[in-house]
Every structure is written in structure tokens, then in C-alpha cells.
C-alpha atoms as a PDB file:
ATOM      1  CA  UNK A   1     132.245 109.143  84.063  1.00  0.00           C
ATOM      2  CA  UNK A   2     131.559 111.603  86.972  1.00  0.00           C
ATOM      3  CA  UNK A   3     129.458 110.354  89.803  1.00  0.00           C
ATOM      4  CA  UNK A   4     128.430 113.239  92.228  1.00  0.00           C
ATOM      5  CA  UNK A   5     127.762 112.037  95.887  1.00  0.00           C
ATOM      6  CA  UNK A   6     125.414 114.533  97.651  1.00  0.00           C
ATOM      7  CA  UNK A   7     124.973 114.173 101.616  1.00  0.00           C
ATOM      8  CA  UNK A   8     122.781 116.214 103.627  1.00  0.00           C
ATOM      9  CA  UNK A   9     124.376 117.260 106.973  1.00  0.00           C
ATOM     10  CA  UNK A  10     122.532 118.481 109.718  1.00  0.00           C
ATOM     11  CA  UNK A  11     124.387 118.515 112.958  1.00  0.00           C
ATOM     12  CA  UNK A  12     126.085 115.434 111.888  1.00  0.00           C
ATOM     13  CA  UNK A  13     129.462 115.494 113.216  1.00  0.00           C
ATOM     14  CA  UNK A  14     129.931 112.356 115.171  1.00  0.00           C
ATOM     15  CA  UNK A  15     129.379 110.512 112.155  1.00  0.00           C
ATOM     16  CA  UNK A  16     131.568 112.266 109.397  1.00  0.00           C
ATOM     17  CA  UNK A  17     134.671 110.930 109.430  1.00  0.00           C
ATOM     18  CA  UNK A  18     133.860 107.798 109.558  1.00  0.00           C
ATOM     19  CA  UNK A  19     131.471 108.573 106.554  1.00  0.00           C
ATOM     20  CA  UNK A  20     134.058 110.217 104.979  1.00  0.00           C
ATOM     21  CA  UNK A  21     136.654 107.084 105.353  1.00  0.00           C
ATOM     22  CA  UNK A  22     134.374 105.135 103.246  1.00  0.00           C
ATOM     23  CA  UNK A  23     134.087 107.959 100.090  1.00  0.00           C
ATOM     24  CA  UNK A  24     137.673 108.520 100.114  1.00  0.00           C
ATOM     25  CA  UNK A  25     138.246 104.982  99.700  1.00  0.00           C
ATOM     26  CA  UNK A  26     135.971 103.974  97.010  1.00  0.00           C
ATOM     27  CA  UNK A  27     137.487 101.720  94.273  1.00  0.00           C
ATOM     28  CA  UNK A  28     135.667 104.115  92.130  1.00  0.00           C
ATOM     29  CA  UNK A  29     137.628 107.674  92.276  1.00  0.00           C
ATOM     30  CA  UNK A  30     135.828 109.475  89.316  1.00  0.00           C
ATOM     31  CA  UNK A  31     134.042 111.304  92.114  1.00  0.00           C
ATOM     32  CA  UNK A  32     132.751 114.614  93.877  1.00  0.00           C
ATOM     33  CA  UNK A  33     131.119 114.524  97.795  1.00  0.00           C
ATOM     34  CA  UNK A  34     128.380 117.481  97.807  1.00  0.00           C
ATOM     35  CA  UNK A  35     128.334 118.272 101.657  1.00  0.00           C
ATOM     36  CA  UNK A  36     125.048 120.294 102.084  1.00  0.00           C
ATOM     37  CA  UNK A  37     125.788 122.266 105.525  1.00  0.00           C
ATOM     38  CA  UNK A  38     121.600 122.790 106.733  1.00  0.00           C
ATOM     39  CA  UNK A  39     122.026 124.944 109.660  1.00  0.00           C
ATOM     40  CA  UNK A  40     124.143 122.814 111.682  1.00  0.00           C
ATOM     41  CA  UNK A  41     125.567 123.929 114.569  1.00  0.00           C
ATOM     42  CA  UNK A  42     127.773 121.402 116.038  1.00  0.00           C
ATOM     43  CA  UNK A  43     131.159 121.980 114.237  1.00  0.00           C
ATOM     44  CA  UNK A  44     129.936 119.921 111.340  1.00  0.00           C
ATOM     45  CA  UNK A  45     130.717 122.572 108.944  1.00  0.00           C
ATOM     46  CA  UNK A  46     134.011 122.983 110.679  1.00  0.00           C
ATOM     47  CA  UNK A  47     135.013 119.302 109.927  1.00  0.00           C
ATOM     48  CA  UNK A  48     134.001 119.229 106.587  1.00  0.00           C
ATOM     49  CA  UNK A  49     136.456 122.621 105.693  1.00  0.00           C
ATOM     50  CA  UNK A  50     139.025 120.355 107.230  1.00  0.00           C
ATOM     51  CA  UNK A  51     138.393 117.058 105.495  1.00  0.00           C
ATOM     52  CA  UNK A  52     138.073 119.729 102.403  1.00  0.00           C
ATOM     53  CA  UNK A  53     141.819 120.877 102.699  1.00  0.00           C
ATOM     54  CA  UNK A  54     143.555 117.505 101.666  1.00  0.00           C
ATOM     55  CA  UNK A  55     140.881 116.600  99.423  1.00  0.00           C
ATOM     56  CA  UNK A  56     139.676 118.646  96.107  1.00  0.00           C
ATOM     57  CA  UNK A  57     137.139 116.677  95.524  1.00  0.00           C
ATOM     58  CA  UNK A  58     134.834 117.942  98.363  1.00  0.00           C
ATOM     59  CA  UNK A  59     132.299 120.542  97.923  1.00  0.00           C
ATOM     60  CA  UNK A  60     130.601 122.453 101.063  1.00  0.00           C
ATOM     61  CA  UNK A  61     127.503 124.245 100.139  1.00  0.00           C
ATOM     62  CA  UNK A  62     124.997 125.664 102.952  1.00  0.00           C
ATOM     63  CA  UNK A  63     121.103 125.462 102.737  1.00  0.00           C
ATOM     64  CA  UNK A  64     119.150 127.744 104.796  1.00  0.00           C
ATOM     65  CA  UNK A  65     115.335 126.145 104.706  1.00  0.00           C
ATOM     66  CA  UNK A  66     115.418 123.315 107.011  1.00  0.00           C
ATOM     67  CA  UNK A  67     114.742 119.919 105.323  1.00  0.00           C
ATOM     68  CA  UNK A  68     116.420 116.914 103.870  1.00  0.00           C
ATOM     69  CA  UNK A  69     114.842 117.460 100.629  1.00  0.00           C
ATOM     70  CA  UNK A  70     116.093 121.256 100.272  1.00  0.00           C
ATOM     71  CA  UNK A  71     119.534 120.191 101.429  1.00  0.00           C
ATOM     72  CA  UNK A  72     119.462 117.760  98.243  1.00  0.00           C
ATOM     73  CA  UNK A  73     117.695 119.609  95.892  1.00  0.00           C
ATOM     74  CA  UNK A  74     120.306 122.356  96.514  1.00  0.00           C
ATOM     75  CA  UNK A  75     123.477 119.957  96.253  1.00  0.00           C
ATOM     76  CA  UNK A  76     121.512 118.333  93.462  1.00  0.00           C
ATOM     77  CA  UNK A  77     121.267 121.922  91.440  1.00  0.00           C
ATOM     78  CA  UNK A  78     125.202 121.896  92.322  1.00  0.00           C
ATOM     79  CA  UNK A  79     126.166 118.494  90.946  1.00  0.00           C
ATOM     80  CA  UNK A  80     128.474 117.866  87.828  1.00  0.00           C
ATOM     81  CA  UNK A  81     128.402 114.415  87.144  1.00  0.00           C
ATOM     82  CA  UNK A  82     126.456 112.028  85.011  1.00  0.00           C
ATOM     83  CA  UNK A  83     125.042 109.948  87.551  1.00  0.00           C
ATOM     84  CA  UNK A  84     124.011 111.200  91.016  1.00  0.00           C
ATOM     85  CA  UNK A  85     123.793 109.379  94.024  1.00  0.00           C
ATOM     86  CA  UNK A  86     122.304 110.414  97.831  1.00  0.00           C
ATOM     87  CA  UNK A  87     123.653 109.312 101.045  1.00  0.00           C
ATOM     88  CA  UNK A  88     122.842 110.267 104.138  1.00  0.00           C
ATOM     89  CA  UNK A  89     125.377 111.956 106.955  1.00  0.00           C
ATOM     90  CA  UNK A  90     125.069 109.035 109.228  1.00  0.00           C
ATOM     91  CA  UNK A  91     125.477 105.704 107.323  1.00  0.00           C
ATOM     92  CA  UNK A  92     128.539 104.227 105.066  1.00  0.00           C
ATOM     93  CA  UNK A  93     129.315 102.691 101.550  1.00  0.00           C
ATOM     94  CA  UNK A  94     131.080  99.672 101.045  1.00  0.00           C
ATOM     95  CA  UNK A  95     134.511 100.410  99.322  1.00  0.00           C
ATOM     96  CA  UNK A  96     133.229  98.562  96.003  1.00  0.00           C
ATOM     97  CA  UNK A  97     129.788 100.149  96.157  1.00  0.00           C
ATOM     98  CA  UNK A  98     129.915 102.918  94.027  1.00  0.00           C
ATOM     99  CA  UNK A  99     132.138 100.660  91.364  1.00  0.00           C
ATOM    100  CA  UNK A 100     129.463  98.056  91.333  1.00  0.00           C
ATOM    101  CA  UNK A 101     126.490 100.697  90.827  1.00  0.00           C
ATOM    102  CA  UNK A 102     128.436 102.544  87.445  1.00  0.00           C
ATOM    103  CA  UNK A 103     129.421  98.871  86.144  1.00  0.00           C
ATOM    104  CA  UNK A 104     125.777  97.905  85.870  1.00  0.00           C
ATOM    105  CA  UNK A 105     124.826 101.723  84.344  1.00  0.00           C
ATOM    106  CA  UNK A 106     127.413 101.102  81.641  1.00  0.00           C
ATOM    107  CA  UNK A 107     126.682  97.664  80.644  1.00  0.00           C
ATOM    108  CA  UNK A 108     123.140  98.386  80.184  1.00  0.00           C
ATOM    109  CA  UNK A 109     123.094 102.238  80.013  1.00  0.00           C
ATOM    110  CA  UNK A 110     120.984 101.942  83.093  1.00  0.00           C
ATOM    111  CA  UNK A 111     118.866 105.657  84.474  1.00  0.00           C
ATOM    112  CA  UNK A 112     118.430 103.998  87.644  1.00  0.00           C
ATOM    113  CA  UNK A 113     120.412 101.196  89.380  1.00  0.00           C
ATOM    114  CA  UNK A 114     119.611  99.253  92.248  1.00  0.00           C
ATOM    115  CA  UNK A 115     121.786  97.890  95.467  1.00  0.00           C
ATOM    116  CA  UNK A 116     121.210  96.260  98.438  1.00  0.00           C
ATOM    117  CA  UNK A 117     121.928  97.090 101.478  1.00  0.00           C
ATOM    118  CA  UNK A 118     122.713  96.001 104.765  1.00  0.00           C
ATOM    119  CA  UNK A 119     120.882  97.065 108.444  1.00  0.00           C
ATOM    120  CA  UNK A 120     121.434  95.655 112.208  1.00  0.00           C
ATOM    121  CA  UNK A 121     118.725  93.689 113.087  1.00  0.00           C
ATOM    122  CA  UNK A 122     115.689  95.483 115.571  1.00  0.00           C
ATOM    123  CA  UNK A 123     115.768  92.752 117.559  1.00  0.00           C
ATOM    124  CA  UNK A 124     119.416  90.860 117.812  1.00  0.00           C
ATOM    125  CA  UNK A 125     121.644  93.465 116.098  1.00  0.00           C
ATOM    126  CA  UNK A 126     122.700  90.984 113.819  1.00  0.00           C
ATOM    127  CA  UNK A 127     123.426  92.384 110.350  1.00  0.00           C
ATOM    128  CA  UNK A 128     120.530  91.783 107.530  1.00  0.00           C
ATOM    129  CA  UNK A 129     121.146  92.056 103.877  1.00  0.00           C
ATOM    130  CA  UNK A 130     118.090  93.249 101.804  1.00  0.00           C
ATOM    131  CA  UNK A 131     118.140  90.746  99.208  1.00  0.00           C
ATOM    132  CA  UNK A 132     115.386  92.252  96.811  1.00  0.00           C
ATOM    133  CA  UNK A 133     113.677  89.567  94.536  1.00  0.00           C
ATOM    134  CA  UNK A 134     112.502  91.799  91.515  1.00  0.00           C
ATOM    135  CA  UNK A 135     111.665  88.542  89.847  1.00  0.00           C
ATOM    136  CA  UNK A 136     109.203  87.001  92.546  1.00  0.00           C
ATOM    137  CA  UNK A 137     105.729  87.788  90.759  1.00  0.00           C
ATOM    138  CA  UNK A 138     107.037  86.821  87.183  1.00  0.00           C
ATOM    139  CA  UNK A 139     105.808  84.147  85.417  1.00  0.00           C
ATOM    140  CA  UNK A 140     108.478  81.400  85.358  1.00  0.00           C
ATOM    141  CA  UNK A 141     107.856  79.864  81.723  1.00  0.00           C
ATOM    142  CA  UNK A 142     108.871  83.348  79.743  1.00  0.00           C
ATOM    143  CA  UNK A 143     111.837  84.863  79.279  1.00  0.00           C
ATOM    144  CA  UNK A 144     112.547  87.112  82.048  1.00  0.00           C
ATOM    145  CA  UNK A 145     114.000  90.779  80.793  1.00  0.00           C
ATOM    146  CA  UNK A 146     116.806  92.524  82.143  1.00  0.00           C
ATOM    147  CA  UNK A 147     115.059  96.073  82.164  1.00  0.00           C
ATOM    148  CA  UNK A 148     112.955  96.473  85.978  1.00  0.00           C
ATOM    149  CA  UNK A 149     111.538  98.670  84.108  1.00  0.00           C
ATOM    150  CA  UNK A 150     109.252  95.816  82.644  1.00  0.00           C
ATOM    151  CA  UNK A 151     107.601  95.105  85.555  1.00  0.00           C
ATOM    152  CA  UNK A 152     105.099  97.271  87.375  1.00  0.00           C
ATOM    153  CA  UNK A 153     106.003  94.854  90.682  1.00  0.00           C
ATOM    154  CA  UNK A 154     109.529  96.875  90.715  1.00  0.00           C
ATOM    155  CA  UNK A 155     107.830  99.930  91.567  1.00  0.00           C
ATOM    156  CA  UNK A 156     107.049  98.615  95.596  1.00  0.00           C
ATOM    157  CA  UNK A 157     109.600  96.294  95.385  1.00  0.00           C
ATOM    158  CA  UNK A 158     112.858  98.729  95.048  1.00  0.00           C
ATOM    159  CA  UNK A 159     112.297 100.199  98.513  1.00  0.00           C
ATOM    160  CA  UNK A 160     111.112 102.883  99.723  1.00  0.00           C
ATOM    161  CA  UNK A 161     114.621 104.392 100.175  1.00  0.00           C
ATOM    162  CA  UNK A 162     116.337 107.076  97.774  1.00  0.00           C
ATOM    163  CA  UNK A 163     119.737 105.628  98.886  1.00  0.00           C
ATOM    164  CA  UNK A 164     120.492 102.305  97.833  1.00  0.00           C
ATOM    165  CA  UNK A 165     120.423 103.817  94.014  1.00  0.00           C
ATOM    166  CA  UNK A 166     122.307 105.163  91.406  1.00  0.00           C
ATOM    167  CA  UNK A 167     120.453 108.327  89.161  1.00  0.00           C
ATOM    168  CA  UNK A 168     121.465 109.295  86.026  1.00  0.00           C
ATOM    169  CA  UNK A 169     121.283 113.196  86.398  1.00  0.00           C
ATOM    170  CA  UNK A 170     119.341 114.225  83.371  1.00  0.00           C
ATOM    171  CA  UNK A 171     116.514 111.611  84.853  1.00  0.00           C
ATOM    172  CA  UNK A 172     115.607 113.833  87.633  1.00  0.00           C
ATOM    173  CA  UNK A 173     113.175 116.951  88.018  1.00  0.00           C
ATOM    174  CA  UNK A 174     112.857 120.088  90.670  1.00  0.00           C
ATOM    175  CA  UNK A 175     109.348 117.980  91.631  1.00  0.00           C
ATOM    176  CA  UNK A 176     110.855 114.728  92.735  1.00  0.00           C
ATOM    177  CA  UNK A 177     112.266 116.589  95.787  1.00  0.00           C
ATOM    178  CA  UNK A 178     108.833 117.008  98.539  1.00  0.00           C
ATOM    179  CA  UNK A 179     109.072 118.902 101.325  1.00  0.00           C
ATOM    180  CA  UNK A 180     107.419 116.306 103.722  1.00  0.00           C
ATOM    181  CA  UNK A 181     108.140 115.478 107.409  1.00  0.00           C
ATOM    182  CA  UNK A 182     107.836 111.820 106.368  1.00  0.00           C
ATOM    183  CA  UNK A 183     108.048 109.434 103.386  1.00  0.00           C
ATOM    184  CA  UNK A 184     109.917 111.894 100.899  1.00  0.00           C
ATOM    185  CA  UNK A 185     112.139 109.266  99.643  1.00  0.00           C
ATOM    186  CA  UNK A 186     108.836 107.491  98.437  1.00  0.00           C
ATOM    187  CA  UNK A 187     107.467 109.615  96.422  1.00  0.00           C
ATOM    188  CA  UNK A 188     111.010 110.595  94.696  1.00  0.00           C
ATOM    189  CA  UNK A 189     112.083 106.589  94.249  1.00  0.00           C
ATOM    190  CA  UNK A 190     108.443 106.577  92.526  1.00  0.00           C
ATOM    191  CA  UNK A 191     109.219 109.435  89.951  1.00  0.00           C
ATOM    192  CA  UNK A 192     112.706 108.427  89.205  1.00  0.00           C
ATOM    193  CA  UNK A 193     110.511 104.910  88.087  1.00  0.00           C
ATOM    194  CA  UNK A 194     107.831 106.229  86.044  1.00  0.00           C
ATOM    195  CA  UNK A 195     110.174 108.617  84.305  1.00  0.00           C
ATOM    196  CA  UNK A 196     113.153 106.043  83.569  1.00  0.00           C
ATOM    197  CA  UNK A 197     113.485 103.969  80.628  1.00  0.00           C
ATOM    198  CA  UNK A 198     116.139 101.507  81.797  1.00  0.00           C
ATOM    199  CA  UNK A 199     116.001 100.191  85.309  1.00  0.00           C
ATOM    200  CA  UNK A 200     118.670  97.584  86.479  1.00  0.00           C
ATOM    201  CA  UNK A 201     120.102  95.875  89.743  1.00  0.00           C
ATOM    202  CA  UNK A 202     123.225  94.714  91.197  1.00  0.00           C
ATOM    203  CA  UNK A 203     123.303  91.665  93.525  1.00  0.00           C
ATOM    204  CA  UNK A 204     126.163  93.564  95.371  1.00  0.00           C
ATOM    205  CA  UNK A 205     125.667  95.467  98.927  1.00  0.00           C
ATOM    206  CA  UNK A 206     126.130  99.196  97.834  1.00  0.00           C
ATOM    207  CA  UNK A 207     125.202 100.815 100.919  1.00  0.00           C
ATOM    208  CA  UNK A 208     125.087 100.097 105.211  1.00  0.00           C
ATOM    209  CA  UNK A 209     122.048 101.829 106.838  1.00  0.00           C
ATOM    210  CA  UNK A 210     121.626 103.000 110.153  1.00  0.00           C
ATOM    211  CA  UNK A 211     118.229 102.867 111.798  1.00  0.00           C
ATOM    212  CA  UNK A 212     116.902 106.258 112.941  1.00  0.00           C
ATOM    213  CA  UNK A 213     115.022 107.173 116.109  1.00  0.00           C
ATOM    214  CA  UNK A 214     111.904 108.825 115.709  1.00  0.00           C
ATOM    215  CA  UNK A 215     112.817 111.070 118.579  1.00  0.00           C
ATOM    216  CA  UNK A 216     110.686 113.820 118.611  1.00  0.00           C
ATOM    217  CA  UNK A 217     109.261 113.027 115.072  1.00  0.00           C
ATOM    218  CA  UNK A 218     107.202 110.094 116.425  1.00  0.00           C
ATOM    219  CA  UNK A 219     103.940 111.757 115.638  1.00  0.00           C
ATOM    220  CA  UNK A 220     103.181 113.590 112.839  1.00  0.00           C
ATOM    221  CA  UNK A 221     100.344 116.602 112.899  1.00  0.00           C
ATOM    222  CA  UNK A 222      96.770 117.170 110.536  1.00  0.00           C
ATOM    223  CA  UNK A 223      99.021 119.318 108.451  1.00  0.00           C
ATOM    224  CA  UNK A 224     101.400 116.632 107.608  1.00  0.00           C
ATOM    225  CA  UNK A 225      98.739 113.956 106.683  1.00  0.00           C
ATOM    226  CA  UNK A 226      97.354 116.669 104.466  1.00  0.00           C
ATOM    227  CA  UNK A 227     100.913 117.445 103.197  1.00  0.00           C
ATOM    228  CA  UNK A 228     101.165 113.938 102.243  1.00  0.00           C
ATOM    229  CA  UNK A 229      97.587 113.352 100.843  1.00  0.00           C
ATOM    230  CA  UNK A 230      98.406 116.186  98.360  1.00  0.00           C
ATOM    231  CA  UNK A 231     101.704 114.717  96.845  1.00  0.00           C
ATOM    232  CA  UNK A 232     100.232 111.561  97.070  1.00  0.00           C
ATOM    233  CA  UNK A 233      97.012 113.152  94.224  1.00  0.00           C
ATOM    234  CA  UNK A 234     100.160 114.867  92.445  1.00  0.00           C
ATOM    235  CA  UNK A 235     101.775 111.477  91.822  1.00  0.00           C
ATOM    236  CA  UNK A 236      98.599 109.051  90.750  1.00  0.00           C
ATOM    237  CA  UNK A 237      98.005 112.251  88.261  1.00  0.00           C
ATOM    238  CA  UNK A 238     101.235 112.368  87.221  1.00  0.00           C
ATOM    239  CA  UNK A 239     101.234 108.266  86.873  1.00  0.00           C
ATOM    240  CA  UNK A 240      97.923 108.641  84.610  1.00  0.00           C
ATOM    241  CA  UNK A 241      99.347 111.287  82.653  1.00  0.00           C
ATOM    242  CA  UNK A 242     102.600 109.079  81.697  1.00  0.00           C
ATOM    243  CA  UNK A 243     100.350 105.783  82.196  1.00  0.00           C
ATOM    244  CA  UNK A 244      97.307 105.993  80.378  1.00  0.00           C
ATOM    245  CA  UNK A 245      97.198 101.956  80.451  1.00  0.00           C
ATOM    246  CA  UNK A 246      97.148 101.739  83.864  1.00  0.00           C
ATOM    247  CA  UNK A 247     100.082  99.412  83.373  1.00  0.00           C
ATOM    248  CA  UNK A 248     101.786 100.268  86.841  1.00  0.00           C
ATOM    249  CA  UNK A 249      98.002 101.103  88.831  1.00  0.00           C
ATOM    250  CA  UNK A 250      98.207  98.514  91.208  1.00  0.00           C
ATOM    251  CA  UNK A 251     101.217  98.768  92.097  1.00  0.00           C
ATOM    252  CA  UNK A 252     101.279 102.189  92.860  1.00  0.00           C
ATOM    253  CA  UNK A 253      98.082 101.353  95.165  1.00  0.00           C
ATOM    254  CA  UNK A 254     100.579  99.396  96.894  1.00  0.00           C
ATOM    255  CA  UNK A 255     103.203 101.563  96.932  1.00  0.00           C
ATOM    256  CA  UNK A 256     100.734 104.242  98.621  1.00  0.00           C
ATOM    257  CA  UNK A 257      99.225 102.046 101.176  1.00  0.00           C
ATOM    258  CA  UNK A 258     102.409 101.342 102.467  1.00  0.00           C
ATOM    259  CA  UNK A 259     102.706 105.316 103.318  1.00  0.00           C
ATOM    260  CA  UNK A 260      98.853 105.982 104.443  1.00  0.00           C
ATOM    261  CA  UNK A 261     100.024 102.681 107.101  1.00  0.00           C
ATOM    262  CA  UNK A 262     102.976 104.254 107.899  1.00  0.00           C
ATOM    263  CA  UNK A 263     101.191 107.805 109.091  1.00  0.00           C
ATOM    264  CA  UNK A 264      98.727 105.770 110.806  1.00  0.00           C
ATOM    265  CA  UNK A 265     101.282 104.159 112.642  1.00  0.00           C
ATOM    266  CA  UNK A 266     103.225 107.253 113.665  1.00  0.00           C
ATOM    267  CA  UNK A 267      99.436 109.462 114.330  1.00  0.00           C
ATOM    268  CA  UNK A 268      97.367 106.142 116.623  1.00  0.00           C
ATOM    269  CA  UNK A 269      98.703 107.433 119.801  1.00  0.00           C
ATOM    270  CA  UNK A 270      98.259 111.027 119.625  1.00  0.00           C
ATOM    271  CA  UNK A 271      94.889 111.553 120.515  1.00  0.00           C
ATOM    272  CA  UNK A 272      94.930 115.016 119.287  1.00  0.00           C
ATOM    273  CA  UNK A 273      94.766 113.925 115.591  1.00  0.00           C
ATOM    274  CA  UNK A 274      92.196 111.471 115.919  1.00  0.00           C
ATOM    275  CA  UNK A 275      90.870 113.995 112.345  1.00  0.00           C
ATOM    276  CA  UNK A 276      93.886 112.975 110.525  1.00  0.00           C
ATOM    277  CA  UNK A 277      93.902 109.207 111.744  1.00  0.00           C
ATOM    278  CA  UNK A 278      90.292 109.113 110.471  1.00  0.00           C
ATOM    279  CA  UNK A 279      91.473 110.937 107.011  1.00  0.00           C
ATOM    280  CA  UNK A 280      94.084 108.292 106.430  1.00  0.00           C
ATOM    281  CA  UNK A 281      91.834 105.170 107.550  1.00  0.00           C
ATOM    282  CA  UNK A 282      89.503 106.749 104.955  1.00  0.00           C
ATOM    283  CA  UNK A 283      92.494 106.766 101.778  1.00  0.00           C
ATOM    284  CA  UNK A 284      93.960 103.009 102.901  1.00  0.00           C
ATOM    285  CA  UNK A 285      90.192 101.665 102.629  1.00  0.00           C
ATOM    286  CA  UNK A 286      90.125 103.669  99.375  1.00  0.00           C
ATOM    287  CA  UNK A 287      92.964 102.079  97.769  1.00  0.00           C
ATOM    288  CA  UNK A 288      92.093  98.785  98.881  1.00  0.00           C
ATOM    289  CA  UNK A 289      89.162  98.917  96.994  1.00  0.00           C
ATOM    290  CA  UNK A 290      91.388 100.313  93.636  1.00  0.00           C
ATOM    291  CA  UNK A 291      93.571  97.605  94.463  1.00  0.00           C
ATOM    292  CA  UNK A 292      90.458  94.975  94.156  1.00  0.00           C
ATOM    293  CA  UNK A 293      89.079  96.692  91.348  1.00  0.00           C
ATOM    294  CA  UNK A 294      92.668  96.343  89.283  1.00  0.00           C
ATOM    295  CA  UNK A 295      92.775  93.134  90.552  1.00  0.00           C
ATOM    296  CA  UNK A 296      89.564  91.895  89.610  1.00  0.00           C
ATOM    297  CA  UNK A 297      89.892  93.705  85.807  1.00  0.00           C
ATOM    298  CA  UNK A 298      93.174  91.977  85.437  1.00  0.00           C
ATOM    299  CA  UNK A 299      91.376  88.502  85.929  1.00  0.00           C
ATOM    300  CA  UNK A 300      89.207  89.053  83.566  1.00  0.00           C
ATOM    301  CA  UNK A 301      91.629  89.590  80.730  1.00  0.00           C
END
């Protein structure tokens, strides 16, 4: 079974090889690297042709529109295998990740599987492993099933990250790739849940993140609060098209929150946006009061 590794590069070359090192030396070797070249200018591209020459298995593509999500859209549209997975230019895979990830999609013929990972510490450096507890908010005294799927809790409780994961290609769609300064992975991790019919984990660390500075993306304008208010519409219409229940409403609430309080976070110190910081106030007080209402109808049952 194919697996097709897709990693956006923008000006990413200090990072590559050592990137690289841990692809080539997956247990796994049913494998292709998409390398999405997006403008770089720092001999990225350059490296790449060279890993490229002792390795077949490498494919360089470029993307012109500047974005994460073009870059893997366009190495998405390029992919072969079975089962997708994204990485980004800067972080590393165990060498048994990608082995562990297509053992659990076999065994259970999985659409979406789900790692941990591992992250320094903000505030001593020391490694953390993510350690997701799918089964927290389950009643104890039933039989718990193997399928995420089952529970709505999974949807806030995989992450917000499209990285940790393993896709099986025929799950995803043009839409679950937003063009959004902020938050993209959300809103795909949330598709790739309401559209998949199998969902399972592995207790195994598939994947070693490195933190990202804000730099210069600290603050985020009016225009990318409205950007995000609009995919956040598409998605609750798309979840009440595919939900008519309302099975998964509250935690999709959640799931949202957690981005409005992000873009408040990023917009409270730029007085110039004190319009969008109002806007977003305005849809977190909103969906605490869906969240209530949910909450209050589910007590009643």
C-alpha cells in the first residue's frame, strides 16, 4: 500500500536534511515525499533536486500562490497513494511512525488514523508527549467501541493539527484545503471527521513538532477574522447538512470556540482592529450560548 508524504517548503532549507533523514529511514518504504517548492528562495529547491538524485522516490513540484494550503492542495492533486499524510518542512517522524499509522488503517480499514506526538516544553524545553484520551467523556459501564468515529468528543479532542494523521486519499475534497492566515488545519481535521466512517488511534508517537514563532504573523487583520467567520458558517452548514441529528453540535461549538479564542488572542493588542476583536467577542458569546442550549436539551433526554 502506497503512502504519499506531502511537505510544503517555503524557504525551508536549514531544516531539510534533517527532515529528510527521518523519511528515508522509515521502517515503512512503500513511500513517495511530495516536496511542494512555494516560492522559496533560499536554495531549498536546490537541495531537494539533490536529495532527488539518489532517491526515486522524491517528487519536486512548485506552487506559485503563496500559502500552506495551496502548497498541499497542489501536492495533494499530485499524490498516488492510498493513504496521504502532511508534514511540515520543519519537524521530523519517528522511524516507526509511518509503520505504526498503516498497521492501525489495515487492521481496521481505518479513513483517518490518529498519533501522538511529541513537543519541547514552552517553559523547560523538556519533551511532552500528547497523550490524547479519546475515551475521557465515555461512560465507563458500556462497552467502549473501537471506531472515534462514535463519539462526537473526538471531534475537539484529535487536535487541531492536520499532522499527527494518516488520510485515506479518496476521504478528502478540493474544500478541506482554506486559504486562511490562521487555523487552516482546523477546519480540514474537522471535514476529514464528519466525512469519515472509520476513525482509529495509535498509542505510538508518529510525529515530533516544532513550535513556530508568530514572527510577523502575531496579529491578524478585519479581513482575516472575516476570512475565518466565513469558513467557520461553511462548516456548521456543511455539519447540518451531513448531521441532521445534531449528533456532533456541541462539539463542534467547542471545536469553534477554540479558534474565535485563538484570533482574539492574536487581534487584543492591535488596537487597530478593535472592529474585529468586537466581531469575534460577539461569535464566542454566541456559541457559548449554543453550547448551553445543547447542553441543556441533552439533559433533558
Amino acid at each position: 500500500m502506497l503512502v504519499s508524504v506531502i511537505i510544503p517548503v517555503y524557504n525551508a532549507k536549514p531544516y531539510l536534511e534533517n527532515l529528510y533523514g527521518t523519511l528515508e529511514g522509515q521502517y515503512y518504504q512503500n513511500l513517495e515525499f511530495i516536496f511542494v517548492n512555494n516560492n522559496s528562495n533560499d536554495g531549498s529547491k536546490e537541495l531537494l533536486e539533490k536529495l532527488q538524485k539518489n532517491d526515486a522516490r522524491i517528487k519536486i513540484i512548485d506552487e506559485e500562490k503563496q500559502g500552506v494550503s495551496y502548497a498541499r492542495k497542489a501536492g495533494f492533486h499530485q499524490a498516488n497513494g492510498e493513504y496521504v499524510m502532511f508534514v511540515d518542512a520543519d519537524d521530523m517522524l519517528p522511524l516507526g511512525a509511518i509503520d505504526s499509522l498503516v498497521r492501525e488503517a489495515k487492521l481496521n480499514q481505518s479513513d483517518m488514523v490518529i498519533g501522538n506526538y511529541e513537543y519541547p516544553s514552552p517553559i523547560d524545553g523538556r519533551v511532552k508527549k500528547s497523550d490524547i484520551d479519546f475515551y475521557q467523556y465515555q461512560h465507563t459501564d458500556v462497552e467502549l467501541s473501537h471506531n472515534l468515529k462514535t463519539y462526537p468528543s473526538t471531534l475537539f479532542l484529535q487536535g487541531r493539527n492536520i499532522w499527527n494523521k494518516l488520510y485515506r486519499k479518496d476521504l478528502i475534497n478540493d474544500n478541506f484545503f482554506v486559504d486562511l492566515q490562521l487555523n487552516e488545519d482546523v477546519f480540514f481535521v474537522a471535514r476529514a471527521f464528519l466525512h469519515a466512517n472509520t476513525i482509529t488511534e495509535t498509542e505510538k508517537t508518529v510525529y515530533y513538532f516544532t513550535p513556530k514563532s508568530r514572527g510577523l504573523s502575531s496579529f491578524y487583520s478585519h479581513v482575516a477574522v472575516s476570512d475565518t467567520d466565513k469558513e467557520i458558517e461553511s462548516l456548521k452548514s456543511e455539519f447540518q447538512e451531513h448531521d441532521p441529528n445534531g449528533k456532533y453540535n456541541e462539539a463542534l461549538n467547542q471545536l469553534m470556540l477554540q479558534v474565535c479564542n485563538d484570533l482574539l488572542s492574536r487581534t487584543y493588542d492591535n488596537l487597530d482592529e478593535t472592529l474585529s476583536l468586537r466581531f469575534m467577542a460577539d461569535k464566542v458569546y454566541d456559541g457559548y450560548d449554543e453550547m448551553n442550549k445543547n447542553m441543556q436539551y441533552s439533559r433533558s433526554l
